[in-house]
C-alpha atoms as a PDB file:
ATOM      1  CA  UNK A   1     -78.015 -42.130  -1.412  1.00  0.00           C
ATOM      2  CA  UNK A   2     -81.522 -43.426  -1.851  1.00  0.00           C
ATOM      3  CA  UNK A   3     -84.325 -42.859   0.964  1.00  0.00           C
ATOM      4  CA  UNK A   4     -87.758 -44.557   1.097  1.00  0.00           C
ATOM      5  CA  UNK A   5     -89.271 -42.341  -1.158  1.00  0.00           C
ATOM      6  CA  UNK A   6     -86.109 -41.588  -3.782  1.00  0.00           C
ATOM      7  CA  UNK A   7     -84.269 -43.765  -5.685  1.00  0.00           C
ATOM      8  CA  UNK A   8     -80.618 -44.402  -5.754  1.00  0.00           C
ATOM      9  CA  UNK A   9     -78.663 -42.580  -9.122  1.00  0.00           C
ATOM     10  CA  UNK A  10     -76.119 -44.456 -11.435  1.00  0.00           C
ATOM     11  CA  UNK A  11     -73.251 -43.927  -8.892  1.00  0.00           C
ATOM     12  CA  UNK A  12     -75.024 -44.669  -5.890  1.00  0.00           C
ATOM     13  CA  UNK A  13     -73.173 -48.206  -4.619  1.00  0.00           C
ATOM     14  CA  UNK A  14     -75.948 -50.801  -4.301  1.00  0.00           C
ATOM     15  CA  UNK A  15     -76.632 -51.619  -0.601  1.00  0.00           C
ATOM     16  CA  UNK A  16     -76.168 -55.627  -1.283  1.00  0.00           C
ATOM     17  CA  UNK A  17     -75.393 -57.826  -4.153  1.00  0.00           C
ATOM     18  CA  UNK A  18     -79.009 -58.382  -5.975  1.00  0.00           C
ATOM     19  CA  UNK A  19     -80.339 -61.619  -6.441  1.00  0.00           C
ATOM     20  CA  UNK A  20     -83.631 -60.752  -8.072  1.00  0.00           C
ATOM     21  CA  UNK A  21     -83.557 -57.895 -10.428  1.00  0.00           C
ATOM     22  CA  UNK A  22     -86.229 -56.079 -12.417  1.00  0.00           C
ATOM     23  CA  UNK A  23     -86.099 -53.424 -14.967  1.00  0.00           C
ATOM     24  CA  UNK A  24     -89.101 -51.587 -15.873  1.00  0.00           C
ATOM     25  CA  UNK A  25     -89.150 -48.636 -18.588  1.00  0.00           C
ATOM     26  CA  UNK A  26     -91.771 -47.613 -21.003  1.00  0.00           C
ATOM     27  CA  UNK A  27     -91.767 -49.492 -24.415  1.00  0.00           C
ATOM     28  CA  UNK A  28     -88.537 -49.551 -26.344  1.00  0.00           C
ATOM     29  CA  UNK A  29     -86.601 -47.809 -23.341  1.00  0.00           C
ATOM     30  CA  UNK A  30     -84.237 -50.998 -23.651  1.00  0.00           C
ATOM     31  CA  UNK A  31     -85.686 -53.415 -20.560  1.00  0.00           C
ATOM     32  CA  UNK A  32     -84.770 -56.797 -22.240  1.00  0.00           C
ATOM     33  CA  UNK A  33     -81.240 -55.344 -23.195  1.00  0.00           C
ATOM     34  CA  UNK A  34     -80.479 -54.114 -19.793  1.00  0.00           C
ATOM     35  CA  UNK A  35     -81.690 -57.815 -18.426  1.00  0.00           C
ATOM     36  CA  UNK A  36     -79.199 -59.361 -20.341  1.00  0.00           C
ATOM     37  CA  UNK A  37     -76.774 -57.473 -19.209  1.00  0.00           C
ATOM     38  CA  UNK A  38     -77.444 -57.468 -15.669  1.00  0.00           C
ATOM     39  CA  UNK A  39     -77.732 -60.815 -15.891  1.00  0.00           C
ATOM     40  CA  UNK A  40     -74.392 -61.325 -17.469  1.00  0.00           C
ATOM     41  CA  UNK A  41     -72.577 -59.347 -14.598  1.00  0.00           C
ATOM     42  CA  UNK A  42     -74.449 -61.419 -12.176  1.00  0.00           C
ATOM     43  CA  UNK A  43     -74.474 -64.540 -13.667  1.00  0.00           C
ATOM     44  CA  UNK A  44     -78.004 -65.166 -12.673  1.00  0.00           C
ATOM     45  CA  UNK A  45     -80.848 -66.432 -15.191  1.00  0.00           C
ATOM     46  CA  UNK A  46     -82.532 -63.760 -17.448  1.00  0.00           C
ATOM     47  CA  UNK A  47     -86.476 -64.344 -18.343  1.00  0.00           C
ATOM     48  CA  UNK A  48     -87.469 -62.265 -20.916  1.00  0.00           C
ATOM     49  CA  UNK A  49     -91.454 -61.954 -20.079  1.00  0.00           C
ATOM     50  CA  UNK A  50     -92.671 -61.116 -24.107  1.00  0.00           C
ATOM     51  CA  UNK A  51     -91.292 -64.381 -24.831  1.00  0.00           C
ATOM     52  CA  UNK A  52     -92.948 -66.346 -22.119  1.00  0.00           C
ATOM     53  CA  UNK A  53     -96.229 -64.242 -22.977  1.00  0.00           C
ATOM     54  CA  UNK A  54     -96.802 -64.283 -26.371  1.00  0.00           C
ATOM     55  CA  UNK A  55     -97.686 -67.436 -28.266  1.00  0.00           C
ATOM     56  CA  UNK A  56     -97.823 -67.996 -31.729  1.00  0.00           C
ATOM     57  CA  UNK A  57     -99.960 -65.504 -34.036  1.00  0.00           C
ATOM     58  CA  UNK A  58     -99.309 -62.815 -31.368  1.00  0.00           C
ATOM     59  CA  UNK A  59    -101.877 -65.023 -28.899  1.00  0.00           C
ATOM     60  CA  UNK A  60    -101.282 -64.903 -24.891  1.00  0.00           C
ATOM     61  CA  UNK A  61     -99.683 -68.215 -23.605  1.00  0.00           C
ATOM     62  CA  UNK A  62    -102.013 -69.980 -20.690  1.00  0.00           C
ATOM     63  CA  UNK A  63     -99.083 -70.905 -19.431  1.00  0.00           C
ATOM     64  CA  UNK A  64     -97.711 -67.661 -18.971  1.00  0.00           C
ATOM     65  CA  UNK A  65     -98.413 -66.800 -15.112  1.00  0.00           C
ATOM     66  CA  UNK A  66     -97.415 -70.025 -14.059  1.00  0.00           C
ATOM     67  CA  UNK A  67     -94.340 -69.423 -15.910  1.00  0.00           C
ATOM     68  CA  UNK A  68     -93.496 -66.656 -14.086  1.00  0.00           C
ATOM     69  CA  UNK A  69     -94.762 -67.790 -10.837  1.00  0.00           C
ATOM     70  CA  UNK A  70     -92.147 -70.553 -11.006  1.00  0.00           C
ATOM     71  CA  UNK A  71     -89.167 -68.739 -11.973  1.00  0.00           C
ATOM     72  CA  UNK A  72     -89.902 -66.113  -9.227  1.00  0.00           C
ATOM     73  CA  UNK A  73     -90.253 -68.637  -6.671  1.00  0.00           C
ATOM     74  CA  UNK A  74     -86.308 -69.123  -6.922  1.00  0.00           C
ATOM     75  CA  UNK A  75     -83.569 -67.536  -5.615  1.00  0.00           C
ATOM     76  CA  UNK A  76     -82.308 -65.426  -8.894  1.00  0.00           C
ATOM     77  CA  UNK A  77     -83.084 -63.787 -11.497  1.00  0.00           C
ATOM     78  CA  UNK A  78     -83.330 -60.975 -13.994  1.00  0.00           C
ATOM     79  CA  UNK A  79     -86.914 -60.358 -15.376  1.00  0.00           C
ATOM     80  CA  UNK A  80     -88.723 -57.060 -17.374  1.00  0.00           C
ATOM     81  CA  UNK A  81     -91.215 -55.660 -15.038  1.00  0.00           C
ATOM     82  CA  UNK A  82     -94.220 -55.669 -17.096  1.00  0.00           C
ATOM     83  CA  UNK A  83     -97.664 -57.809 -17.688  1.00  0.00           C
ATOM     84  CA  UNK A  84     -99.854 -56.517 -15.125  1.00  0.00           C
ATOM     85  CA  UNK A  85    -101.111 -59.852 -14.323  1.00  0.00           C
ATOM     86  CA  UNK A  86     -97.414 -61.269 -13.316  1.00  0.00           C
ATOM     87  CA  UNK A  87     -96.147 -57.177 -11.565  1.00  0.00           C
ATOM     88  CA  UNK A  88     -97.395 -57.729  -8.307  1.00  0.00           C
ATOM     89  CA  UNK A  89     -96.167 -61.019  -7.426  1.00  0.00           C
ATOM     90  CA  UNK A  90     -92.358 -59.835  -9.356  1.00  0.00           C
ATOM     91  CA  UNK A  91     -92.249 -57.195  -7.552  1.00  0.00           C
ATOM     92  CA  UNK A  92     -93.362 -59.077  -4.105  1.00  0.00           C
ATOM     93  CA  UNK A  93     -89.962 -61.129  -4.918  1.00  0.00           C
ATOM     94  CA  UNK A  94     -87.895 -58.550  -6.056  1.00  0.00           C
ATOM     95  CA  UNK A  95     -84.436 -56.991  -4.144  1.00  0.00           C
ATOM     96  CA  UNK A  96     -83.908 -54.414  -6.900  1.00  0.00           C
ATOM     97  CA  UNK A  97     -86.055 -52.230  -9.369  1.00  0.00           C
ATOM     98  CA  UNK A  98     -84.191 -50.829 -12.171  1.00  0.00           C
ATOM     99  CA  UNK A  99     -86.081 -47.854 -13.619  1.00  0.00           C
ATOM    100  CA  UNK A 100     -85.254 -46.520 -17.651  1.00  0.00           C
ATOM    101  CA  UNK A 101     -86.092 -43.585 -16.880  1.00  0.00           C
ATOM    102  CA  UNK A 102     -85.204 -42.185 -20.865  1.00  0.00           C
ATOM    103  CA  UNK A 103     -87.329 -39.289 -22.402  1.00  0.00           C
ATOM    104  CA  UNK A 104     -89.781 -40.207 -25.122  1.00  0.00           C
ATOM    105  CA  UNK A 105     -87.311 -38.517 -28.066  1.00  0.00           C
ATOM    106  CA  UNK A 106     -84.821 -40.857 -26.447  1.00  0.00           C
ATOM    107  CA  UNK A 107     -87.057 -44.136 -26.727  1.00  0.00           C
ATOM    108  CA  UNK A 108     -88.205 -43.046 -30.144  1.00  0.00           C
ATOM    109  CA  UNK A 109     -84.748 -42.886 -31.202  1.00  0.00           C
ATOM    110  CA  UNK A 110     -83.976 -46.529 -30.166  1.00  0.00           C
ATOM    111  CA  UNK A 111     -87.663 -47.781 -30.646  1.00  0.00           C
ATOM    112  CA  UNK A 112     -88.267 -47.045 -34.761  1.00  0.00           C
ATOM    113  CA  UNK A 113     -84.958 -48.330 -36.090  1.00  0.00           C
ATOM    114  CA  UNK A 114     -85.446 -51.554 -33.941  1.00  0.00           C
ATOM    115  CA  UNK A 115     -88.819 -51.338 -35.353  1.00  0.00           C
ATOM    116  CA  UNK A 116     -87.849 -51.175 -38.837  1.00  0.00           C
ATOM    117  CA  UNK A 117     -84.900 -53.574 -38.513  1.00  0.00           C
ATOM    118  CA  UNK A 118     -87.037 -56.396 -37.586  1.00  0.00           C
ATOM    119  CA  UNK A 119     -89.779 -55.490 -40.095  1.00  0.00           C
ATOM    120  CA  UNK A 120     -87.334 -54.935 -43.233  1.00  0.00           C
ATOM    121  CA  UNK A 121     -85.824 -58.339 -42.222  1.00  0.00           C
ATOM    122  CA  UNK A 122     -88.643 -60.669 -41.050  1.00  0.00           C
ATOM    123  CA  UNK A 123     -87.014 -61.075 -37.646  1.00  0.00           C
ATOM    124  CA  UNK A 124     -88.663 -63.398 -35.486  1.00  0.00           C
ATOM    125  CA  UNK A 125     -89.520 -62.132 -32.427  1.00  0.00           C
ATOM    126  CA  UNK A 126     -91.222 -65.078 -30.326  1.00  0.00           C
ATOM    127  CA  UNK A 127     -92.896 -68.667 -31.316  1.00  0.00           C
ATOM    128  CA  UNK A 128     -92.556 -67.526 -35.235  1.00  0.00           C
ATOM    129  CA  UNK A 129     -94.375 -64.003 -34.393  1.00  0.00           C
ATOM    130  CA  UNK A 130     -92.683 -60.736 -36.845  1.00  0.00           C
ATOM    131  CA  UNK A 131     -93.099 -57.221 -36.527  1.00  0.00           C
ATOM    132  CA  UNK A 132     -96.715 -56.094 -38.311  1.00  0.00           C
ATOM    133  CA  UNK A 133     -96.494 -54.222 -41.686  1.00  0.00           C
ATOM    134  CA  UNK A 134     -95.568 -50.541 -40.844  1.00  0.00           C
ATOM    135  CA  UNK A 135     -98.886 -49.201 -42.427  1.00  0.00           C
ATOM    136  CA  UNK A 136    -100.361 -50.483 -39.393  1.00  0.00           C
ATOM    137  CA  UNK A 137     -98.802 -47.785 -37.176  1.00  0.00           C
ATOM    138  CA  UNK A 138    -101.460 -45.942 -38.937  1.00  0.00           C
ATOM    139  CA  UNK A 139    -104.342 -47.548 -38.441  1.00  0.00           C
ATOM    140  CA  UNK A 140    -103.867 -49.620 -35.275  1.00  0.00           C
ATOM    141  CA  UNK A 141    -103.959 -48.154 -31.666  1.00  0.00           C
ATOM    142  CA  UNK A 142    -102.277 -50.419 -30.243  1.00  0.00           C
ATOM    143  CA  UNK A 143     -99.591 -50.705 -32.448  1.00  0.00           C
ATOM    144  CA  UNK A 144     -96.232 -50.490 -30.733  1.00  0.00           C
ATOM    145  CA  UNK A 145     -95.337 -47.116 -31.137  1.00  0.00           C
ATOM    146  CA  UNK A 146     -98.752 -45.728 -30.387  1.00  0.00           C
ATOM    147  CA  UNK A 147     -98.878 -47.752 -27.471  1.00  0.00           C
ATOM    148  CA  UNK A 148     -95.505 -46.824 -26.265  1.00  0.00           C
ATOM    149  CA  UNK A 149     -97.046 -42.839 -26.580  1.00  0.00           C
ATOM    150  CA  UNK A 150    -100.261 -43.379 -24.812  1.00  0.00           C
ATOM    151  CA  UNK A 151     -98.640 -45.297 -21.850  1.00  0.00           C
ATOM    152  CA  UNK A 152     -95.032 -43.635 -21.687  1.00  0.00           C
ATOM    153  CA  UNK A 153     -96.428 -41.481 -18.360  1.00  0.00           C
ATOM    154  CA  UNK A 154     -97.410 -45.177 -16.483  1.00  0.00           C
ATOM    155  CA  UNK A 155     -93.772 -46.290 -15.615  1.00  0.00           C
ATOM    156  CA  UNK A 156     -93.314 -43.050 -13.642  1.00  0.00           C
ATOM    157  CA  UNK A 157     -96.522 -43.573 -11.803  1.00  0.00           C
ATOM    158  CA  UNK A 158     -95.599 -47.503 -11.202  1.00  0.00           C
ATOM    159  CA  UNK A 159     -92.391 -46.455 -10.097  1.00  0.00           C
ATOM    160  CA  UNK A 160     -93.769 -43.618  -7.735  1.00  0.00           C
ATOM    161  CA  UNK A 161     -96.336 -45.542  -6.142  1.00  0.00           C
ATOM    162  CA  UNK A 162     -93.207 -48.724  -5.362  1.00  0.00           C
ATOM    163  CA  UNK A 163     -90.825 -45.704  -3.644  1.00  0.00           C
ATOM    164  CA  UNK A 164     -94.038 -45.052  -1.103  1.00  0.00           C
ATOM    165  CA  UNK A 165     -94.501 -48.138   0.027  1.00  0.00           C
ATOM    166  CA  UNK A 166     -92.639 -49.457   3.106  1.00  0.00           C
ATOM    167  CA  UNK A 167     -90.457 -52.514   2.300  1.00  0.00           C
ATOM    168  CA  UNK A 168     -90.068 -51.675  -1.272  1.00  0.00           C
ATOM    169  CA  UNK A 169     -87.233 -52.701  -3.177  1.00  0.00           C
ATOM    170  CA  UNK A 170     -84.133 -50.541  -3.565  1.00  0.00           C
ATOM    171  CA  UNK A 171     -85.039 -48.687  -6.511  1.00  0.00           C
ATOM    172  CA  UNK A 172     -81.962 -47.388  -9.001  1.00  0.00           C
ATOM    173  CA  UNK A 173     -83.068 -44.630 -11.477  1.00  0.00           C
ATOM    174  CA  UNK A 174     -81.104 -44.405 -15.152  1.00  0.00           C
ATOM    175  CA  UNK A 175     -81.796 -41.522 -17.305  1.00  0.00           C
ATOM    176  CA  UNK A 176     -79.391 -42.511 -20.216  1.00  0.00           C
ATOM    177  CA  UNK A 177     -77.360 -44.595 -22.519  1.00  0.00           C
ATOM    178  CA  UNK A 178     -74.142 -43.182 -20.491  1.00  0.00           C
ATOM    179  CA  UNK A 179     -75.502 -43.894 -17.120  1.00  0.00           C
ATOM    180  CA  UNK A 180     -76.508 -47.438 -17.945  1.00  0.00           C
ATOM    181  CA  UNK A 181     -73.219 -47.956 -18.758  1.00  0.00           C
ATOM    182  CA  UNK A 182     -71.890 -46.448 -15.589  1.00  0.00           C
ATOM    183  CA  UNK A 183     -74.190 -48.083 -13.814  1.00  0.00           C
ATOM    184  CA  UNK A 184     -73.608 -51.304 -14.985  1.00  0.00           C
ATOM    185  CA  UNK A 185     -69.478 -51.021 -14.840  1.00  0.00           C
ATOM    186  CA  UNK A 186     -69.268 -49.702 -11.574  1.00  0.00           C
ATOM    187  CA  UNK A 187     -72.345 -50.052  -8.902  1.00  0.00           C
ATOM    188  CA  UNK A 188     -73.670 -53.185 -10.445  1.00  0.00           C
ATOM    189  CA  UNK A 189     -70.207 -55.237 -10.774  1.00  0.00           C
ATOM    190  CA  UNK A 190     -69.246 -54.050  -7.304  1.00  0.00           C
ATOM    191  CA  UNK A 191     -71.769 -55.788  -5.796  1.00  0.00           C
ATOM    192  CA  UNK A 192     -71.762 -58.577  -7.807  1.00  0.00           C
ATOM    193  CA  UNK A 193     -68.093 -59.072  -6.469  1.00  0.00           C
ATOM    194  CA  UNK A 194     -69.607 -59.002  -2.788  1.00  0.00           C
END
């Protein structure tokens, strides 16, 4: 069982049913997967946060803070904890912090065939935006996998620094595809049947 300072494992029954969930992870740990299917078992509305923040050609959305502000004023919801601009005032709201916590060969192994399946295929991602041409991996540093390197170490930090703080969410830590999984058939749809 989870204490102030550690976080509950994929086992661990859930103290209450959740009404607002995040899940925070580094990039391409799986966040807006895991939404959608937390929001399934709850049957509470999912906002995936890339799609409210990016506009077309890859430009921020005004809008974007008050979009979030307004679906975190209500009662539930499943949201990515990202966007430093919106984390504070998610997590202010939040009854439940899901952490991905997946090692970087894990992430890379789920991050660059996403990658390339939406680049071979033109997928579009948000308001008509696609994956960049691979070359740029190479000469962009803030291309998505270089990014995901650099800042990989930050979700353990963010996560850290929420388990220290009194009146923190409950926090539930998930290492792996198999504890998702278990996670998500046992803890999770227990207390969703509360």
């Amino acid at each position: 069982m989870a204490t102030a300072t550690t976080p509950l494992a994929a086992t661990d029954p859930l103290p209450a049913r959740p009404r607002r969930v995040l899940v925070t992870g580094c990039t391409g740990s799986g966040k807006t997967t895991l939404v959608r299917s937390v929001a399934d078992v709850l049957g509470a509305p999912h906002h995936e946060l890339d799609a409210l923040f990016h506009g077309p050609g890859w430009t921020p959305r005004p809008e974007f803070a008050g979009d979030v502000a307004a679906f975190a004023a209500t009662e539930h919801w499943v949201a990515e904890w990202q966007y430093s601009a919106v984390r504070p005032l998610l997590l202010a709201r939040a009854d439940l912090l899901v952490w991905l916590d997946l090692t970087r060969l894990q992430v890379a192994r789920q991050l660059v065939p996403r990658t390339l399946r939406r680049r071979l295929r033109r997928v579009e991602l948000w308001n008509g935006n696609v994956e960049p041409p691979l070359w740029t991996a190479l000469t962009d540093p803030d291309h998505l996998f270089r990014w995901g390197w650099r800042t990989f170490p930050r979700t353990a930090e963010r996560v850290a620094a929420v388990l220290a703080e009194p009146g923190a969410p409950v926090v539930v830590r998930l290492r792996d595809r198999r504890e998702v999984r278990a996670w998500l058939d046992g803890p999770l749809r227990d207390a969703a049947g509360r």
